[in-house]
Protein backbone atom coordinates (compact mmCIF):
# COMPACT_ATOMS: atom_id res chain seq x y z
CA UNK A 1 0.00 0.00 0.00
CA UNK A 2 1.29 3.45 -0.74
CA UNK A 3 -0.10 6.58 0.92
CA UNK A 4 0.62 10.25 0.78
CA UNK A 5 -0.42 12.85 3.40
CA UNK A 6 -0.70 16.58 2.19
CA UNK A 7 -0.28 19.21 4.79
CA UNK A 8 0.40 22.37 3.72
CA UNK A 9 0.69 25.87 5.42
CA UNK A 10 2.83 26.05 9.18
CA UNK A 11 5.23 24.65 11.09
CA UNK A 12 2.49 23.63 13.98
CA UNK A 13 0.75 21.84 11.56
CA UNK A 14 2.82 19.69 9.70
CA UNK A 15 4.39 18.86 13.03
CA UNK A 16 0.88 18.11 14.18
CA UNK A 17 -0.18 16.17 11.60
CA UNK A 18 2.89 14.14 11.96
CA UNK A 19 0.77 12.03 14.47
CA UNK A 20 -0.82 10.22 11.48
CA UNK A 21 2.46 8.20 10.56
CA UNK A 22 2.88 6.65 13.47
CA UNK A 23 -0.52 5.56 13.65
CA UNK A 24 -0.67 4.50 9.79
CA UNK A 25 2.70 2.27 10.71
CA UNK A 26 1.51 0.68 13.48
CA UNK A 27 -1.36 -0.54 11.14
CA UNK A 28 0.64 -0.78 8.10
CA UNK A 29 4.06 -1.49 8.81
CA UNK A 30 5.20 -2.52 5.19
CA UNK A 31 3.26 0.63 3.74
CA UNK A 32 5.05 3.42 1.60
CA UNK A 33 4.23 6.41 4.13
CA UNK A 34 4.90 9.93 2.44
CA UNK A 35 4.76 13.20 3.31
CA UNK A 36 3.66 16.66 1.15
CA UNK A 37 4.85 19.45 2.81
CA UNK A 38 6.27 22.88 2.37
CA UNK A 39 10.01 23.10 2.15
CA UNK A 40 10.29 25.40 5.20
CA UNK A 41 8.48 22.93 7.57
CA UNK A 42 10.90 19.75 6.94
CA UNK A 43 12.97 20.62 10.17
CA UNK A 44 10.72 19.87 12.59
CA UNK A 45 10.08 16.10 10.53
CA UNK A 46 13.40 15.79 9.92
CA UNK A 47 14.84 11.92 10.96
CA UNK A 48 11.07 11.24 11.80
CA UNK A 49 11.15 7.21 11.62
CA UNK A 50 7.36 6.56 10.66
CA UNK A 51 7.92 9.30 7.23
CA UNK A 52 9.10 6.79 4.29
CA UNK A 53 9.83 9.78 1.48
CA UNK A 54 9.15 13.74 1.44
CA UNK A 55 7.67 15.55 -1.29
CA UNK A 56 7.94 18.93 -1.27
CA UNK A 57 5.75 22.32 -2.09
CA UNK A 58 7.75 25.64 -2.68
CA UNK A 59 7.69 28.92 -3.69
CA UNK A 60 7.73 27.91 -7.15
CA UNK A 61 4.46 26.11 -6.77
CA UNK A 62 2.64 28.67 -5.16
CA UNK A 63 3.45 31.24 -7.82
CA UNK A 64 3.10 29.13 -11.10
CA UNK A 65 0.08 27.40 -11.61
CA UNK A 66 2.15 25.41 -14.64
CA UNK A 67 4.54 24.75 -11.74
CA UNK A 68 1.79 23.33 -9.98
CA UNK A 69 0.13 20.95 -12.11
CA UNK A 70 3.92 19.57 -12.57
CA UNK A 71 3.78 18.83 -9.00
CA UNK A 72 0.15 17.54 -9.40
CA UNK A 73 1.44 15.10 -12.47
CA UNK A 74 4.66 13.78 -10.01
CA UNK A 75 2.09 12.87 -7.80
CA UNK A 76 0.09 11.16 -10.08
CA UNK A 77 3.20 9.21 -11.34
CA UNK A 78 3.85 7.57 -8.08
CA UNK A 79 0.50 6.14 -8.41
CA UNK A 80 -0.55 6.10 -4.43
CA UNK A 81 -3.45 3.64 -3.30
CA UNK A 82 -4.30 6.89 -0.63
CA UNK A 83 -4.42 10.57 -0.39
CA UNK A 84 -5.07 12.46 2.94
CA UNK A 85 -5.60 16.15 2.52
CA UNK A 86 -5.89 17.79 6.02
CA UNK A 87 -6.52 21.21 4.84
CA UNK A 88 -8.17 20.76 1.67
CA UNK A 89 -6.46 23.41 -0.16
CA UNK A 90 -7.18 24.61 -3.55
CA UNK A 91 -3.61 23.59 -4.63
CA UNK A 92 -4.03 19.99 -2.62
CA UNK A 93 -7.46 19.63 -4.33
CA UNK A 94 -6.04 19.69 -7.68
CA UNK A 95 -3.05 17.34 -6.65
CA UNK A 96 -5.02 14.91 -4.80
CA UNK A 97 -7.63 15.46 -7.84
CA UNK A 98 -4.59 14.16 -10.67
CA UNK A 99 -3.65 11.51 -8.56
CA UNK A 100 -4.74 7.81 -9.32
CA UNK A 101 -5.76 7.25 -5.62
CA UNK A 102 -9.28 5.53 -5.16
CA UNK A 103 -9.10 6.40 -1.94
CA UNK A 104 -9.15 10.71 -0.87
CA UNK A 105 -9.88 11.93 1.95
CA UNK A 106 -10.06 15.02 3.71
CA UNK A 107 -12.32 17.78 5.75
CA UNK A 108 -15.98 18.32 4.63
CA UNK A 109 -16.58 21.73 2.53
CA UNK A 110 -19.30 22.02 0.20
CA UNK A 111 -17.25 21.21 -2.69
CA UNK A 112 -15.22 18.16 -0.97
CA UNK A 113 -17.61 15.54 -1.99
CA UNK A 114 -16.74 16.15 -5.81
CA UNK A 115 -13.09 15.53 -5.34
CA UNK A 116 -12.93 12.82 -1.97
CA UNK A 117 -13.94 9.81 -1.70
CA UNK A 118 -14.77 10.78 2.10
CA UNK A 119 -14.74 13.63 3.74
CA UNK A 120 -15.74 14.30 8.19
CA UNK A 121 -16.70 17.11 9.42
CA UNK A 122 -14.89 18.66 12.54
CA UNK A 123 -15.36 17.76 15.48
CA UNK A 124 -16.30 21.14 17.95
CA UNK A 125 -15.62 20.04 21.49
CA UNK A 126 -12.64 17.82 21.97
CA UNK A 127 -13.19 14.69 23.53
CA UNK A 128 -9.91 13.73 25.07
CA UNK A 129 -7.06 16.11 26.44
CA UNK A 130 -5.31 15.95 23.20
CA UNK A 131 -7.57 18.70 21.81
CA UNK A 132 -9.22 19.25 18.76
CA UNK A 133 -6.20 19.35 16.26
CA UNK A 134 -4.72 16.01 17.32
CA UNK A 135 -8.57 14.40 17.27
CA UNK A 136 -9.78 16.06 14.32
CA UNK A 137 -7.11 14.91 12.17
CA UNK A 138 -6.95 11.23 13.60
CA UNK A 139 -10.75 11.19 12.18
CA UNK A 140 -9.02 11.00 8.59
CA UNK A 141 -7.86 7.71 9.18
CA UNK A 142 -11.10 6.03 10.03
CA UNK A 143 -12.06 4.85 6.57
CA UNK A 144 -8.40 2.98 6.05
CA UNK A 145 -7.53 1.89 9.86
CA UNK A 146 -11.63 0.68 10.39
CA UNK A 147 -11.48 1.23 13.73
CA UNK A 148 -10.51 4.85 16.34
CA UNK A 149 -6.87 5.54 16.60
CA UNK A 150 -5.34 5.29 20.03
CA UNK A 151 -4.13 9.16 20.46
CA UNK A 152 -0.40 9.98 19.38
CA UNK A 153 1.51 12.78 20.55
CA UNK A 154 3.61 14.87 18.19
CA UNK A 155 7.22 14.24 18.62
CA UNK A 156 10.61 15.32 17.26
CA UNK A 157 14.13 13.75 16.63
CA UNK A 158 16.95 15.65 17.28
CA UNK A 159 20.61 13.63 16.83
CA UNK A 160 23.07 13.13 19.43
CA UNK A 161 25.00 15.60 17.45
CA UNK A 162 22.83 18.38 17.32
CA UNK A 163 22.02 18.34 21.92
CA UNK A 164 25.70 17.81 21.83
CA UNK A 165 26.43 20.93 19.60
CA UNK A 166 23.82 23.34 21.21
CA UNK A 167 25.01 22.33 24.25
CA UNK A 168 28.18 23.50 23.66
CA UNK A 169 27.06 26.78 22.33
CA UNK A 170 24.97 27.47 25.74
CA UNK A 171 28.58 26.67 27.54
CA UNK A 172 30.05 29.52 25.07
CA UNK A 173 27.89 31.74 25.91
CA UNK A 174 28.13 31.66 29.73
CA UNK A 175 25.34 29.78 30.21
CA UNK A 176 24.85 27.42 33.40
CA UNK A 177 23.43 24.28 32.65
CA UNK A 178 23.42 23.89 36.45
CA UNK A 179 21.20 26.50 36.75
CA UNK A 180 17.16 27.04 35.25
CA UNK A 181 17.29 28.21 31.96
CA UNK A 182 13.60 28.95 30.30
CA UNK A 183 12.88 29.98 26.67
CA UNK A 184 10.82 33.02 25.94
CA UNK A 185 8.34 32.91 22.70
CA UNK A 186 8.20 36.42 22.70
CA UNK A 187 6.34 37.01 19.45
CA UNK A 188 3.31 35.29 17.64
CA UNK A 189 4.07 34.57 14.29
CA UNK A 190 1.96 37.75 13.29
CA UNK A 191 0.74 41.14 14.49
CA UNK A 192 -2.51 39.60 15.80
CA UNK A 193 -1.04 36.38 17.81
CA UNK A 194 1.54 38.35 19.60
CA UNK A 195 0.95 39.45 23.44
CA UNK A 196 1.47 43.39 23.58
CA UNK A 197 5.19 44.15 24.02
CA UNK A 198 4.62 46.01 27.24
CA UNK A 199 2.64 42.98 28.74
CA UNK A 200 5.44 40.31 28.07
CA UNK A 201 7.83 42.55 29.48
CA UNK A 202 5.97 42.13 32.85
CA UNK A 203 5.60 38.57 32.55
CA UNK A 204 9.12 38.18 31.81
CA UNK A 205 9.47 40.18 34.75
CA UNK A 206 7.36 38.00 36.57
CA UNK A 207 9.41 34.68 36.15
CA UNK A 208 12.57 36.50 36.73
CA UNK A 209 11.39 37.54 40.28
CA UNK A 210 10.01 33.75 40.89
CA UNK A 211 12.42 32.10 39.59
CA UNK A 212 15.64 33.57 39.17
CA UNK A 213 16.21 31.91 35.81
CA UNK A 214 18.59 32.59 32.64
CA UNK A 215 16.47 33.67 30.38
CA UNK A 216 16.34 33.07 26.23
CA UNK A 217 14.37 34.71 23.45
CA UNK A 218 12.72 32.79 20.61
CA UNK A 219 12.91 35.37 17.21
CA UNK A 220 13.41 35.17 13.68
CA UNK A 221 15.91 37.69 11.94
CA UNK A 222 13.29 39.85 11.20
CA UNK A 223 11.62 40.32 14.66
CA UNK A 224 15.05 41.19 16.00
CA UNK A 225 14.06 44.94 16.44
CA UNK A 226 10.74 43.56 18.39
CA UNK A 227 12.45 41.28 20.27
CA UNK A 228 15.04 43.92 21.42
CA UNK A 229 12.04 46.34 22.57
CA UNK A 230 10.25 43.56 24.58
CA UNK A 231 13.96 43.58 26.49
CA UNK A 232 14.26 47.08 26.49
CA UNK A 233 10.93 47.18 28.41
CA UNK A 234 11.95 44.82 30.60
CA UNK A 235 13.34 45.75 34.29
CA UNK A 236 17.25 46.66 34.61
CA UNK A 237 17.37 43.60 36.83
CA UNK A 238 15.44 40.82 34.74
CA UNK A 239 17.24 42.08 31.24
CA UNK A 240 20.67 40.94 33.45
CA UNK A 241 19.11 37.25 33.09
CA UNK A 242 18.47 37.51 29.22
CA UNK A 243 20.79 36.27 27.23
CA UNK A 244 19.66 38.64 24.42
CA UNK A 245 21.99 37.49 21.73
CA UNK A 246 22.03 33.51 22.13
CA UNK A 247 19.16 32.07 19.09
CA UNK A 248 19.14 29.76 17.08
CA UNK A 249 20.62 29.70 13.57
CA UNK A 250 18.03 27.78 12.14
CA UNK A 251 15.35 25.16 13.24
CA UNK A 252 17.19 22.37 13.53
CA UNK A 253 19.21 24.75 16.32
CA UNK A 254 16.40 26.50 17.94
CA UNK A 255 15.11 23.17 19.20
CA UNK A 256 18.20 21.28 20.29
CA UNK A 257 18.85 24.45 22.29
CA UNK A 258 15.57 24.60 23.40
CA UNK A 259 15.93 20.61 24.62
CA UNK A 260 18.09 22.02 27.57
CA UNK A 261 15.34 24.59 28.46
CA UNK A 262 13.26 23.62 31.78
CA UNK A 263 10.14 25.07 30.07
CA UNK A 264 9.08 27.21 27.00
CA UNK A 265 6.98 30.28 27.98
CA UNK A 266 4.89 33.07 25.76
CA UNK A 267 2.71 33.29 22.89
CA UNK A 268 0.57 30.39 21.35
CA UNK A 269 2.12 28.90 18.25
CA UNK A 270 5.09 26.73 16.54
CA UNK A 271 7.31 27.04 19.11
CA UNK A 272 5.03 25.83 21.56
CA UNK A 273 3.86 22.90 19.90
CA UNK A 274 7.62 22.29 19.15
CA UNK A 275 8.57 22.34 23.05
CA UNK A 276 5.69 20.03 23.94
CA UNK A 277 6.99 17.54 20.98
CA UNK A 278 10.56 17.71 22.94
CA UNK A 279 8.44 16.64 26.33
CA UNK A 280 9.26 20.43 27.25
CA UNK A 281 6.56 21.77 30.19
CA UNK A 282 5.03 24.65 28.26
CA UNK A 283 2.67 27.93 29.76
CA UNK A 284 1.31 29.24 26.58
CA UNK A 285 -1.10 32.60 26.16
CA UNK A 286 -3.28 32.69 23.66
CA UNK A 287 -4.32 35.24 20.78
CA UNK A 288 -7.79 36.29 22.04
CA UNK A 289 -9.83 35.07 18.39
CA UNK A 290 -7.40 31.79 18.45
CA UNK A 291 -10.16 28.49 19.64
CA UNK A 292 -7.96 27.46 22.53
CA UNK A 293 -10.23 24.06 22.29
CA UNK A 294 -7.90 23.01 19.13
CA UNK A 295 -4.88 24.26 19.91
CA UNK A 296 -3.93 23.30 23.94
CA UNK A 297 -3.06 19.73 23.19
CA UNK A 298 -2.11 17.47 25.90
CA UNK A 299 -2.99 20.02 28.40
CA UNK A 300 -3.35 18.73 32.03
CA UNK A 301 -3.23 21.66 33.86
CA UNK A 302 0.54 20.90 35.46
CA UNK A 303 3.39 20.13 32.65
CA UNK A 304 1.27 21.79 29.67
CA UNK A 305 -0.75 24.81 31.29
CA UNK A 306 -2.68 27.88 29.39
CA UNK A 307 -4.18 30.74 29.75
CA UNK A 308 -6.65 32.60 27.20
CA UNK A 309 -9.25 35.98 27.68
CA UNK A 310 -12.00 33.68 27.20
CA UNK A 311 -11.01 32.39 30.56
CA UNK A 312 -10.66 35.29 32.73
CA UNK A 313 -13.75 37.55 31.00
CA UNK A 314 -15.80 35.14 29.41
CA UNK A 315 -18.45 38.69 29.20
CA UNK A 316 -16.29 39.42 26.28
CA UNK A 317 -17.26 36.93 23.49
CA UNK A 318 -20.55 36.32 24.78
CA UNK A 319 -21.86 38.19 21.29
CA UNK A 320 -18.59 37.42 19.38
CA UNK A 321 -17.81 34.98 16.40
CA UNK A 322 -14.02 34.23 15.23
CA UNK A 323 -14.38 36.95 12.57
CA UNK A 324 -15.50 39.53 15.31
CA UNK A 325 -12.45 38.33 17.10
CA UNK A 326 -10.32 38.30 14.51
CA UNK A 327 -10.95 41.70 13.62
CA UNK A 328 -10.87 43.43 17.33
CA UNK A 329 -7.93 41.25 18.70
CA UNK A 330 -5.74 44.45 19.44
CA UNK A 331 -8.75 45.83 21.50
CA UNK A 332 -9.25 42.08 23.22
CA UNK A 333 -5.34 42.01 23.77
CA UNK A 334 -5.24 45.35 25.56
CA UNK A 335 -7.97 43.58 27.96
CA UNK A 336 -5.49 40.90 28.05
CA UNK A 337 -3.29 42.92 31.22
CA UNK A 338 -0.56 40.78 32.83
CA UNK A 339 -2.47 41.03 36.01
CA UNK A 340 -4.78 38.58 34.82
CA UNK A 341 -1.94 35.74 33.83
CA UNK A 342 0.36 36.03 36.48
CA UNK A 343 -1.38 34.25 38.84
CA UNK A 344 -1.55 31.16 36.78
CA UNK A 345 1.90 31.44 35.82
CA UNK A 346 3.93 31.61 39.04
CA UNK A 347 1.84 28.28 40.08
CA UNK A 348 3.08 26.92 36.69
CA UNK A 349 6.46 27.82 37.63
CA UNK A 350 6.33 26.24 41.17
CA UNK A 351 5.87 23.12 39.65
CA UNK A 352 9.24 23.42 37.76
């Protein structure tokens, strides 16, 4: 049996979706298992033992429709007994469309039933601690496994190498592995998933006084200059535990250095899911118009804690949909004062 998995878009989701290999190979153990991703999410599937071969979508693709159906036709060519399309994508419709597959699935849309062979609706209340994202895409594999999947958690594989090497980078950089070090996610991965500045600085604050750890930020290049004002806003005596200038050059990096962290801390997204695939405790805050439902896998309130609006002023989205959220976040987010998170967090961090 051959079968191909299509997850385009982030990092949390092709890690996420991940889950469905291991369960496929417990099933199928002498099955072709591939994987369609985009290039820039590989890292965090990288060595993954359940993944057979990766296909990948680039830049190229999304740009050139002629590009595209080439992709679509290499596909096709592999001839694959199964397609999975979690997202159901105009550009996976078409590929899963020119493949030879008699068996699609994916998510029900009103148009999913012309290209799939079967298609589930989401589930809207999670059943299990998991959450909705882990459950939701389990539900894909009903019609080939006949039968529930036990739950899988996301995980990652980092070499000996790589701990070894960040490790030794930490120890250049005057770091005490001796001593608590905790990794900051100081920005969302937009404008609209990213805790006001001035409000991280006081949680970072916050864990400073409680904890007296070192202190790392989580940044791309290009948030660099946001990054530096969250620290700039920070107290004289907490920015003396940041190690400003220690990051990762890459993925691969950020997490092996993250693998000596006692916890990952800050806004919902990637990095988190990364940490909690690295069996890193995580205390995650959420955009307000994010549906904290799909997104706090594994969550049990000790090792994996959260903390969203909805759960300290529940007034506030009693009229609300997830456009109306969407769309007033930065007034929601200004509601969002560190006051209300704190008190959560330090009993998070007394479990450390």
């Amino acid at each position: 049996m051959k079968i191909l998995i299509i997850q385009q878009k982030m990092i949390g989701d092709v890690l996420t979706s991940s889950i469905l290999f291991e369960a496929l190979r417990q099933k199928y153990p002498k099955a072709q298992l591939d994987y369609l991703i985009n290039n820039h999410t590989y890292p965090v599937v990288q060595n993954n033992p359940f993944i057979d071969n990766f296909i990948f979508f680039t830049e190229k693709e999304a740009s050139s429709k002629t590009a595209l159906f080439k992709l679509g036709k290499t596909v096709r060519n592999k001839k694959y007994d199964v397609v999975i399309d979690i997202y159901s994508k105009f550009s996976s419709n078409l590929i899963t469309l020119l493949s030879v597959a008699k068996t699609k699935i994916s998510k029900y849309k009103w148009y999913t039933s012309f290209i799939y062979s079967q298609t589930f609706k989401e589930l809207k209340r999670p059943k299990t601690t998991a959450g909705l994202a882990i459950e939701n895409r389990l539900r894909l594999l009903e019609p080939i496994l006949n039968e529930n999947s036990q739950i899988f958690q996301p995980k990652i594989y980092l070499t000996s190498d790589e701990i070894e090497n960040s490790k030794q980078l930490l120890l250049n950089h005057n770091i005490d592995l001796n001593s608590k070090l905790i990794m900051i996610s100081v920005l969302g991965s937009s404008e609209n998933k990213t805790y006001p500045l001035p409000y991280m600085a006081e949680i970072i604050d916050a864990i400073v006084e409680e904890t007296k750890a070192q202190i790392l930020f989580n940044y791309i290049p290009n948030q660099k200059n946001k990054a530096k004002e969250v620290y700039d806003l920070c107290k004289i005596e907490t920015q003396k535990h940041i190690f400003y200038d220690v990051f990762g050059n890459g993925l691969r990096e950020f997490l092996a250095i993250t693998k000596h962290c006692i916890a990952l801390i800050g806004n919902e997204g990637g990095a988190v899911n990364m940490a909690k695939a690295l069996d890193i405790p995580t205390f995650t805050v959420f955009s307000p118009w994010i549906l904290k439902e799909a997104w706090n896998m594994f969550e049990d309130g000790k090792t994996h804690v959260s903390i969203h609006l909805k759960d300290t002023n529940p007034e506030l989205y009693s009229t609300k949909s997830v456009k109306d959220m969407k769309t007033d976040s930065k007034e929601l987010y200004h509601s969002f004062k560190p006051n209300l998170v704190i008190p959560k967090l330090k009993s998070f961090l007394k479990g450390l």
